[in-house]
Protein backbone atom coordinates (compact mmCIF):
# COMPACT_ATOMS: atom_id res chain seq x y z
CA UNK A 1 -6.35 -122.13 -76.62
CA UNK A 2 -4.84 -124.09 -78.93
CA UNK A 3 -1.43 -124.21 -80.26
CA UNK A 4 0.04 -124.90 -83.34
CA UNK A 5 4.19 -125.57 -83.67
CA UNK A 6 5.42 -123.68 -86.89
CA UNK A 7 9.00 -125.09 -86.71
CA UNK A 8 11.28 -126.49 -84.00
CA UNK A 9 15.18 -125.99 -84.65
CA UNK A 10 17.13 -128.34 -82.33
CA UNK A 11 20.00 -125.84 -81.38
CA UNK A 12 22.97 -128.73 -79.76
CA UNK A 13 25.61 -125.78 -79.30
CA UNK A 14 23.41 -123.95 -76.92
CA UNK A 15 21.95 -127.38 -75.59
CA UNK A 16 18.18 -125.66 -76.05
CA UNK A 17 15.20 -126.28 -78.76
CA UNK A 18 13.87 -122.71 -80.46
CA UNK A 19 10.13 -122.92 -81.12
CA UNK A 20 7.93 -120.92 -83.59
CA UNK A 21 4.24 -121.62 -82.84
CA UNK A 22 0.56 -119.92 -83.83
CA UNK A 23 -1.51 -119.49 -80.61
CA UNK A 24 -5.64 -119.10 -81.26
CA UNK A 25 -7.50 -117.67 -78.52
CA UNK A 26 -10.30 -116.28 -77.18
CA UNK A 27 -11.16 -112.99 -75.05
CA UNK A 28 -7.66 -111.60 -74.22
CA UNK A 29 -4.14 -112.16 -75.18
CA UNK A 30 -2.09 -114.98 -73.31
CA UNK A 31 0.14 -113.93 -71.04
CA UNK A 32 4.09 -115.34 -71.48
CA UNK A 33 3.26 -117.39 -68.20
CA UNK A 34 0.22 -119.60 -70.27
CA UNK A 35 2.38 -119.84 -73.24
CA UNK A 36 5.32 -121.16 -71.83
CA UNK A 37 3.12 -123.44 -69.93
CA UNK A 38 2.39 -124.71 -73.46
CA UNK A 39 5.49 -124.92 -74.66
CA UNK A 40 6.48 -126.98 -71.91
CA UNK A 41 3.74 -129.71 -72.45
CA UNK A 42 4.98 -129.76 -75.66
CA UNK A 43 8.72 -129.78 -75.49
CA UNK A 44 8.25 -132.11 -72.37
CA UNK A 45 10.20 -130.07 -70.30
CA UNK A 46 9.75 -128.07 -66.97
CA UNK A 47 7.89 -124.67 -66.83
CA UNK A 48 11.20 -122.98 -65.82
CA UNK A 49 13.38 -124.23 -68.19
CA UNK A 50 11.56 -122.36 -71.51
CA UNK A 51 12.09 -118.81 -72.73
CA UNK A 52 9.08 -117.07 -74.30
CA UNK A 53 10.96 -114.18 -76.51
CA UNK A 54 8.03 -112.63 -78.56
CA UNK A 55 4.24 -112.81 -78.25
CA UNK A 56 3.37 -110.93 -81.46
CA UNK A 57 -1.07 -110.96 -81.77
CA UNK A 58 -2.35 -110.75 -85.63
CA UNK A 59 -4.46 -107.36 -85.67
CA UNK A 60 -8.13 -108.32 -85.80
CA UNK A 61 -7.69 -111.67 -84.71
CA UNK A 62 -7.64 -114.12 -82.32
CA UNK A 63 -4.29 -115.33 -83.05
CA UNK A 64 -0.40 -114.55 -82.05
CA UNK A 65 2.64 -115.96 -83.26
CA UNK A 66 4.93 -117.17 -80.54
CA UNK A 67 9.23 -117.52 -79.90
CA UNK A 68 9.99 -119.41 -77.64
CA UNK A 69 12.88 -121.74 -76.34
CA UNK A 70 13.38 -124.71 -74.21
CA UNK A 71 16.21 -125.62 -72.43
CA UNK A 72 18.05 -128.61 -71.30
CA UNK A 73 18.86 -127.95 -68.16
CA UNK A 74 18.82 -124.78 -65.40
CA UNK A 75 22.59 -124.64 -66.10
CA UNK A 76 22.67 -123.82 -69.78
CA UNK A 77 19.55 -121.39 -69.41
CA UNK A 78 21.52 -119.55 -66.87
CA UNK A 79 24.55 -119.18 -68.91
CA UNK A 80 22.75 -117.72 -71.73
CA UNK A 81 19.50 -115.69 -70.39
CA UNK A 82 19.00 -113.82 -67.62
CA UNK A 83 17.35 -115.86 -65.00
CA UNK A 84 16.04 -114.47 -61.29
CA UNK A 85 14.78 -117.28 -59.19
CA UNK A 86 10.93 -118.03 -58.35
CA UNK A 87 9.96 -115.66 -55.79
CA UNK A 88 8.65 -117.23 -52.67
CA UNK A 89 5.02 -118.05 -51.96
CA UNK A 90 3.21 -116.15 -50.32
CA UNK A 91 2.12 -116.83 -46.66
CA UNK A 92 -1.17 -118.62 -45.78
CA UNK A 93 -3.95 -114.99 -45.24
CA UNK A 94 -4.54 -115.97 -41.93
CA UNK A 95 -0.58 -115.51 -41.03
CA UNK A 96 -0.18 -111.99 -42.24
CA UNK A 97 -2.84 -110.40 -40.04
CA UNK A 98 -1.16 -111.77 -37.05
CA UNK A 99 2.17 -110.25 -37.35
CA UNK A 100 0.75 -107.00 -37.99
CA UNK A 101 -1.29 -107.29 -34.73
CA UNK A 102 1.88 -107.74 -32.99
CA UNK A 103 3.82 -104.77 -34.23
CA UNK A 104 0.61 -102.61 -33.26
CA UNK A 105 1.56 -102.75 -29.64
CA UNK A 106 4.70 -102.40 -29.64
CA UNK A 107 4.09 -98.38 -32.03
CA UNK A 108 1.33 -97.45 -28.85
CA UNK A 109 4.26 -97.84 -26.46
CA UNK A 110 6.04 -95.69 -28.34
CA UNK A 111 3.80 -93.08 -28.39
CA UNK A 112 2.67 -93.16 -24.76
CA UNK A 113 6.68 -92.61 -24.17
């Protein structure tokens, strides 16, 4: 994938950079994830701190055009977008089996009683 940066508009009021970039790819579209990924390298900013707003693809091709924006800090993006934190990561597969096995016991009890 590569991307291509259209214009970048250095917004100081809203303490954020607003990004218009051409995406080519291959196979299917990029997901907002991927792109803001990109727009991170580029800005040189954290993953979390950039806003994808539109990924509009080119019909027939292998291309999209891209809005994004990159903020500052966590602060300013919360005061402006609406921001849910990172849900937690998932537990290890060899956890989760295990405290199902212990509920299982405790349901035949029940319905011995």
């Amino acid at each position: 994938m590569g991307l291509n940066v259209i214009s970048e508009n250095d917004n100081k009021l809203l303490n954020r950079k607003e990004y218009k970039a051409e995406i080519e790819f291959t196979g299917a579209t990029p997901n907002k994830n991927d792109v803001a990924n990109m727009i991170a390298s580029k800005a040189g900013c954290e993953t979390k701190l950039v806003v994808v707003k539109i990924v509009d693809t080119h019909y027939g091709e292998q291309k999209a055009t891209v809005e994004a924006v990159a903020y500052k800090s966590l602060d300013d993006l919360k005061k402006l977008e609406k921001y849910e934190e990172p849900a937690p990561e998932e537990k290890p597969e060899g956890e989760a089996p295990a405290a199902a096995s212990e509920e299982k016991p405790a349901e035949e009890a029940e319905k011995k009683e």
